[in-house]
C-alpha atoms as a PDB file:
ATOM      1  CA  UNK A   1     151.936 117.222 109.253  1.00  0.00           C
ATOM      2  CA  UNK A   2     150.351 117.758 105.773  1.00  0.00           C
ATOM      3  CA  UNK A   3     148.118 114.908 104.458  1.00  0.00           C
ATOM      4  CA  UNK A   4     147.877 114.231 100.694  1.00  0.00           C
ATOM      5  CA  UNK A   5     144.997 112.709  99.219  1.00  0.00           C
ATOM      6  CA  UNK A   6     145.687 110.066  97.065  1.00  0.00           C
ATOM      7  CA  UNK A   7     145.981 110.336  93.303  1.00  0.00           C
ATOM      8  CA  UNK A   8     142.096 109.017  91.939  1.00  0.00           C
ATOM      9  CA  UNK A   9     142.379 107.452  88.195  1.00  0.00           C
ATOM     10  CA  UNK A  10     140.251 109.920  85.883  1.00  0.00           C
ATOM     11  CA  UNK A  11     136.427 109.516  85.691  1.00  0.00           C
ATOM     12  CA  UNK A  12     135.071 107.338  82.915  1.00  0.00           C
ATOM     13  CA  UNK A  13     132.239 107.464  81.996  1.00  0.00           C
ATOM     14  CA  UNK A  14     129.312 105.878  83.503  1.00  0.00           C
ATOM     15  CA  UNK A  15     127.438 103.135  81.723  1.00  0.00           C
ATOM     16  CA  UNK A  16     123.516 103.234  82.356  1.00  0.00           C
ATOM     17  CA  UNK A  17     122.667 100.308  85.286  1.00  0.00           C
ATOM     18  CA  UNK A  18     119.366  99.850  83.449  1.00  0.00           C
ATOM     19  CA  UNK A  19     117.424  98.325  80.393  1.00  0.00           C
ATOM     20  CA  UNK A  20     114.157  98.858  78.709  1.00  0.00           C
ATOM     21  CA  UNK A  21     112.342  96.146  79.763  1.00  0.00           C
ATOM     22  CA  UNK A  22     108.692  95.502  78.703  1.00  0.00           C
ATOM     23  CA  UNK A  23     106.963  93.190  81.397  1.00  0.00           C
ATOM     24  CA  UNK A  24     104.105  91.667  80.203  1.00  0.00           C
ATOM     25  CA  UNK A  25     101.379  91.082  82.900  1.00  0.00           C
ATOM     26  CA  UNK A  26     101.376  87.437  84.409  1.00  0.00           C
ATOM     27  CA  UNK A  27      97.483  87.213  84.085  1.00  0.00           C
ATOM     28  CA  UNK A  28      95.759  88.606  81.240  1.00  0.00           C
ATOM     29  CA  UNK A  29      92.448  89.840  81.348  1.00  0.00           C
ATOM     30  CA  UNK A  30      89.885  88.341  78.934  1.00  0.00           C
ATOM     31  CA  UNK A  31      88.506  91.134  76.846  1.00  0.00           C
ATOM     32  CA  UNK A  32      84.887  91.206  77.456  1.00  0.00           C
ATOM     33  CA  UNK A  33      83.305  89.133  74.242  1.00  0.00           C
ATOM     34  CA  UNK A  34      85.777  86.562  75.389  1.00  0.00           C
ATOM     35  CA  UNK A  35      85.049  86.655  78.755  1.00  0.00           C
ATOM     36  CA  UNK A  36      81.183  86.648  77.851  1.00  0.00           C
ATOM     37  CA  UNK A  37      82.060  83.237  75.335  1.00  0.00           C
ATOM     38  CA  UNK A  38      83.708  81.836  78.526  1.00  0.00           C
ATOM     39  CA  UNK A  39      80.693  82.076  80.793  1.00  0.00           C
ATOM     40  CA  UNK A  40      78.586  80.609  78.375  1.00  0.00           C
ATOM     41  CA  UNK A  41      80.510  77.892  77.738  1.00  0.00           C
ATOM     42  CA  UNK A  42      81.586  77.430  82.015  1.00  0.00           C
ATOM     43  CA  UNK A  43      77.967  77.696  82.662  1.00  0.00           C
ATOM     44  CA  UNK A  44      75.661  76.122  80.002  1.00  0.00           C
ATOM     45  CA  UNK A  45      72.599  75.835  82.789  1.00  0.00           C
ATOM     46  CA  UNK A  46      72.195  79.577  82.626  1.00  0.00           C
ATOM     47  CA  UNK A  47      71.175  82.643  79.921  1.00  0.00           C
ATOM     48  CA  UNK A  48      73.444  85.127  79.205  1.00  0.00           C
ATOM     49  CA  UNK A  49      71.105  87.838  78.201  1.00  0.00           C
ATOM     50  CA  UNK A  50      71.365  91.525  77.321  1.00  0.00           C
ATOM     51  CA  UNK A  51      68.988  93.890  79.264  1.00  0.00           C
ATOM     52  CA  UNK A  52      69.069  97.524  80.453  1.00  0.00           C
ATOM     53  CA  UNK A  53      70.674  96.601  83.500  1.00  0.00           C
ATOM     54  CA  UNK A  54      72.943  93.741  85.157  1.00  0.00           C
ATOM     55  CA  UNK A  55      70.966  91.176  87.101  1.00  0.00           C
ATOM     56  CA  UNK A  56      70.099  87.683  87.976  1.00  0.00           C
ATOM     57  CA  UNK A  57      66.709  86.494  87.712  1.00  0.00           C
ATOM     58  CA  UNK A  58      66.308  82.940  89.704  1.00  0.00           C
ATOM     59  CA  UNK A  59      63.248  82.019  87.960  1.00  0.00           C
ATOM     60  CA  UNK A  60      64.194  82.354  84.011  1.00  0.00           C
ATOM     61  CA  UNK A  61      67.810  81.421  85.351  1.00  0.00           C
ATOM     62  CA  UNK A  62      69.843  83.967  83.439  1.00  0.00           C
ATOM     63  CA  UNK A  63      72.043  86.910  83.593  1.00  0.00           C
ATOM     64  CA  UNK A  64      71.478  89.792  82.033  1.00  0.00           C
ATOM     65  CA  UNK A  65      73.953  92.493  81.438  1.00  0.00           C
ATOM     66  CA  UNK A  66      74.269  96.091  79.684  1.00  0.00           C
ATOM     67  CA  UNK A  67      75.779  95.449  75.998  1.00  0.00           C
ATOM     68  CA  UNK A  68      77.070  98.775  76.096  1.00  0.00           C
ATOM     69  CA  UNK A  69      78.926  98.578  79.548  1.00  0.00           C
ATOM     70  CA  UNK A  70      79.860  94.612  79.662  1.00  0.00           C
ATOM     71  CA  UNK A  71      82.912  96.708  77.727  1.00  0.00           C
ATOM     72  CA  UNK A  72      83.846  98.712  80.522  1.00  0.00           C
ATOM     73  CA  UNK A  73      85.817  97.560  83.477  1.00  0.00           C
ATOM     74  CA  UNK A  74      82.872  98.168  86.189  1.00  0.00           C
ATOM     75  CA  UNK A  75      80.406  95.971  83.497  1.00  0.00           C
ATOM     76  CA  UNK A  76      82.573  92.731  83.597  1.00  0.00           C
ATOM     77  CA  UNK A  77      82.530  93.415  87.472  1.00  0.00           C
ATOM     78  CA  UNK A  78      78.605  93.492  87.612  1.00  0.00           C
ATOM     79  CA  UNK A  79      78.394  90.291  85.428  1.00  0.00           C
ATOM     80  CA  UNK A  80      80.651  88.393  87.532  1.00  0.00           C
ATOM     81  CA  UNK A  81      78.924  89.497  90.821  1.00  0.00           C
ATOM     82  CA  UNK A  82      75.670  88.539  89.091  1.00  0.00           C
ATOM     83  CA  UNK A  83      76.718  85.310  88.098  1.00  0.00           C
ATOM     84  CA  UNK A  84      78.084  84.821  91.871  1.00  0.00           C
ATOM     85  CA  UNK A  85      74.212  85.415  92.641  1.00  0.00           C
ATOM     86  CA  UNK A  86      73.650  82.804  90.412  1.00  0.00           C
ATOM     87  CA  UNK A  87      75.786  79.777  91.243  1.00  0.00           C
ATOM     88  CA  UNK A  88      74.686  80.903  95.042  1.00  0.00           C
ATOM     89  CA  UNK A  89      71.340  79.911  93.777  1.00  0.00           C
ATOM     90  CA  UNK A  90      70.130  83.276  95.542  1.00  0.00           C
ATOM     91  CA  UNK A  91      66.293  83.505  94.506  1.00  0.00           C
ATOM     92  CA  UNK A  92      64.760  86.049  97.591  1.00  0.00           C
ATOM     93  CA  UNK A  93      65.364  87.182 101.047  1.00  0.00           C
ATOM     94  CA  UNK A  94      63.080  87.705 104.015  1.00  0.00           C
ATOM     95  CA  UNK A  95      64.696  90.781 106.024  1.00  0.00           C
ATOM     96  CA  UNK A  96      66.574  93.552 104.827  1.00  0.00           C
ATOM     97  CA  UNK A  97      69.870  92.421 106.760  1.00  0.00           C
ATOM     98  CA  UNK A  98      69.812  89.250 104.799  1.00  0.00           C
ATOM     99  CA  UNK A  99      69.788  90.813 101.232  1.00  0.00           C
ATOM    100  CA  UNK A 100      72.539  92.969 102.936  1.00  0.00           C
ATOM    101  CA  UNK A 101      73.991  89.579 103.531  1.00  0.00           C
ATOM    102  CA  UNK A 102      73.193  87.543  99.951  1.00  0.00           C
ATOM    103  CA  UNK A 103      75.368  90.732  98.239  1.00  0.00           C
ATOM    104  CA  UNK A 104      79.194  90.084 100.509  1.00  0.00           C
ATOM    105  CA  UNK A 105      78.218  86.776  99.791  1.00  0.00           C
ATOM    106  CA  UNK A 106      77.823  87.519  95.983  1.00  0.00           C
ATOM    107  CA  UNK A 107      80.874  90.062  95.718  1.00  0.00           C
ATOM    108  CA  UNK A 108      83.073  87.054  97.506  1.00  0.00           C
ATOM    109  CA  UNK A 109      81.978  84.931  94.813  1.00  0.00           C
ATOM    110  CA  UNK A 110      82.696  86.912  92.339  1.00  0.00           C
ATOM    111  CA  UNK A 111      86.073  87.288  93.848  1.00  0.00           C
ATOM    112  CA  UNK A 112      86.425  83.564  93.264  1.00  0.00           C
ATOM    113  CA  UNK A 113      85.159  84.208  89.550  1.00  0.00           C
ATOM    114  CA  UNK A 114      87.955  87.326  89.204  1.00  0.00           C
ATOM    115  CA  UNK A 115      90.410  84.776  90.014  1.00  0.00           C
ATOM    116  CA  UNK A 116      89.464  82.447  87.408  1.00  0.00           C
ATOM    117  CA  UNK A 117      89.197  84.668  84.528  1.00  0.00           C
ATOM    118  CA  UNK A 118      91.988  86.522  85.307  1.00  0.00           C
ATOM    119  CA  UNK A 119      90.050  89.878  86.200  1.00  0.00           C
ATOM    120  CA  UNK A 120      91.365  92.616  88.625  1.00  0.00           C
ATOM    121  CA  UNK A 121      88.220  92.706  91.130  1.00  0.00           C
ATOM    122  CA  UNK A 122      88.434  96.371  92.785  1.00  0.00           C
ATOM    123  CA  UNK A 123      87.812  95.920  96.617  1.00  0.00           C
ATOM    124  CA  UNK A 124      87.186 100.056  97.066  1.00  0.00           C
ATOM    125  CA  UNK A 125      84.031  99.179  93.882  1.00  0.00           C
ATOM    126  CA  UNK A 126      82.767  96.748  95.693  1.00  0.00           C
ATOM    127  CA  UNK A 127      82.958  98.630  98.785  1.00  0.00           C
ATOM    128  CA  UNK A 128      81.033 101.344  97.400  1.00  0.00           C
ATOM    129  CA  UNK A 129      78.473  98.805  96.376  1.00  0.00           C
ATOM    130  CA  UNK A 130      78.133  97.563  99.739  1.00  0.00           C
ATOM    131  CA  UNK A 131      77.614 101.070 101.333  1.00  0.00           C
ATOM    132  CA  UNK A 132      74.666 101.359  98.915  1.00  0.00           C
ATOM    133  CA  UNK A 133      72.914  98.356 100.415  1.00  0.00           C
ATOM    134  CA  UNK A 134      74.162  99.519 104.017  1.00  0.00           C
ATOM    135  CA  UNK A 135      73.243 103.495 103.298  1.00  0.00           C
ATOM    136  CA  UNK A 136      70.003 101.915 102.147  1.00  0.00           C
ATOM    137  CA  UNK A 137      69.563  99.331 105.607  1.00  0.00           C
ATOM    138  CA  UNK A 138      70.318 102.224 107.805  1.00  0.00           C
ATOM    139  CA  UNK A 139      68.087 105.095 106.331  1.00  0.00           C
ATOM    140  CA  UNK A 140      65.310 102.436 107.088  1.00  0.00           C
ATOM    141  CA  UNK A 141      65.798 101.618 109.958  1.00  0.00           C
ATOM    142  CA  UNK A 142      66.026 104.813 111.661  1.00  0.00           C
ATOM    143  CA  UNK A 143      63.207 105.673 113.613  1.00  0.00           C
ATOM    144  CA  UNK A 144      60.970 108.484 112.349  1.00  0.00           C
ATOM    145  CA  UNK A 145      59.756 109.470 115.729  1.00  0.00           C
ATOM    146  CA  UNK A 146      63.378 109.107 117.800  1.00  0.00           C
ATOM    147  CA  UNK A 147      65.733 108.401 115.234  1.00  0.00           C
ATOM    148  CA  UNK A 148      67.265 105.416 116.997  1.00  0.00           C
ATOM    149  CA  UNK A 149      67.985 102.212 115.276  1.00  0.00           C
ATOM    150  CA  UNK A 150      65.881  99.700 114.774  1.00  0.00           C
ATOM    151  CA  UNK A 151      64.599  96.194 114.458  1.00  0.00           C
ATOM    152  CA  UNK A 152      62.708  95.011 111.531  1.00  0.00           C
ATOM    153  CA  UNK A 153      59.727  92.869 112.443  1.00  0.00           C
ATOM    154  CA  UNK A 154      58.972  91.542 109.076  1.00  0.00           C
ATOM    155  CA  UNK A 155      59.804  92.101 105.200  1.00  0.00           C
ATOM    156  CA  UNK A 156      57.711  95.542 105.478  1.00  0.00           C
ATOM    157  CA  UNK A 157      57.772  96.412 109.204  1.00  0.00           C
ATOM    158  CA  UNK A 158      60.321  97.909 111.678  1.00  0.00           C
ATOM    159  CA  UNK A 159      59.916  98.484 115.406  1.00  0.00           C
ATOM    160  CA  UNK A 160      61.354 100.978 117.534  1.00  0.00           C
ATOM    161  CA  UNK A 161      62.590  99.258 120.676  1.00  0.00           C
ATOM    162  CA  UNK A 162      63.501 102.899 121.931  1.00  0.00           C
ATOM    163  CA  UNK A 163      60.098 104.734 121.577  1.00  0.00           C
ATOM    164  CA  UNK A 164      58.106 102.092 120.470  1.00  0.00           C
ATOM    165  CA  UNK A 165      56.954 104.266 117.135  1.00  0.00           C
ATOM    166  CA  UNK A 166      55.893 100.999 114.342  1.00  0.00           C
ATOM    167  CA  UNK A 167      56.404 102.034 110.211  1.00  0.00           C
ATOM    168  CA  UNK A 168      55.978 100.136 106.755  1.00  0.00           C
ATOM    169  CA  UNK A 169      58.817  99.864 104.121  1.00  0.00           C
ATOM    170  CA  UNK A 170      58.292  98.933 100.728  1.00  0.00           C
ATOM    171  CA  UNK A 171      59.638  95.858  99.486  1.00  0.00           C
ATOM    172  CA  UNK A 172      61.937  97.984  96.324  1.00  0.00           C
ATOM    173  CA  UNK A 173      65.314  98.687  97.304  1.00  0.00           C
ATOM    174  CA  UNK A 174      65.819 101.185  94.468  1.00  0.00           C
ATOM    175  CA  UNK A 175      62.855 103.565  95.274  1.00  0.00           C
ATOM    176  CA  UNK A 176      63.497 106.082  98.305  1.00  0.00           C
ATOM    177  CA  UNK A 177      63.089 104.746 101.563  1.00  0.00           C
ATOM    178  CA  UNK A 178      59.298 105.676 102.892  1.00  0.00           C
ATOM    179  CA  UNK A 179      58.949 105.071 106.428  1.00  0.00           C
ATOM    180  CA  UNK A 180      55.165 105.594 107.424  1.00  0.00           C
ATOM    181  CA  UNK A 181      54.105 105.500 111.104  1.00  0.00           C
ATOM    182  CA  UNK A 182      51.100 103.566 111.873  1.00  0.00           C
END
């Protein structure tokens, strides 16, 4: 036996299942002079000051930042992890693994900050800012003799608990990474 289809009504035309929409973010992001009025005004106890780099400096108690890069995304990120530094009340560190230590501490403060002021912190930045400090931690502590890892001793020391080889560091963590056996 023969089957039929059945008789479909004719096509109309489809109407578009879709609007423009324009979605405004829920959080806006302070443009940086505003952001840079709000600090001042959150934080009265400390300097906002403009330098030729971003940093906190415990004694004077300020933060200074790059005029020409507190415009940029990555700038507001540096002042906020800066300012972190500062209400951490980080002033100085005795071992390399502890400034290692004082910087997550600073980047998870300036998470906190991000928050605040409505800023999206980038987790893969501050990973890369990490991996400075722990590219830095590792090329000194690498043995010269063996090059097994090793234990620091004091702020300019290391010991090789491997081969027992003993080198000085300087102090600088921006300057290449000397390591002179003794």
């Amino acid at each position: 036996m023969l089957q039929i289809p059945p008789i479909l009504p004719a096509k109309r035309p489809m109407k578009p299942l879709f609007m423009d929409v324009t979605i405004m973010p829920a959080k806006s992001t302070p443009r940086p002079p505003q952001l840079l009025l709000k600090l001042r005004a959150d934080y009265p106890e400390l300097s906002f000051v403009e330098s030729g780099q971003f940093a906190w400096h415990a004694g004077k108690k300020h933060v200074s930042y790059q005029k020409e890069r507190i415009e940029e995304e990555r700038g507001v990120w540096a002042i906020l992890h800066e300012l972190g530094h500062a209400l951490l009340a980080h002033t100085d560190y005795e071992s390399d693994i502890e400034l290692l230590q004082i910087e997550v501490a600073a980047w998870e403060k300036a998470h906190e900050l991000a928050k605040k002021y409505r800023v999206r912190l980038d987790q893969d930045y501050v990973e890369d800012c990490l991996d400075s400090y722990r590219d830095w931690l590792h090329v000194r502590a690498t043995c010269p003799t063996c090059y097994g890892r090793s234990l620091q001793t004091d702020r300019h020391t290391y010991s090789c608990h491997n081969c027992g080889a003993i080198w000085h560091v300087t102090r600088s963590r921006l300057c290449r990474p000397y390591r002179r056996k003794r």
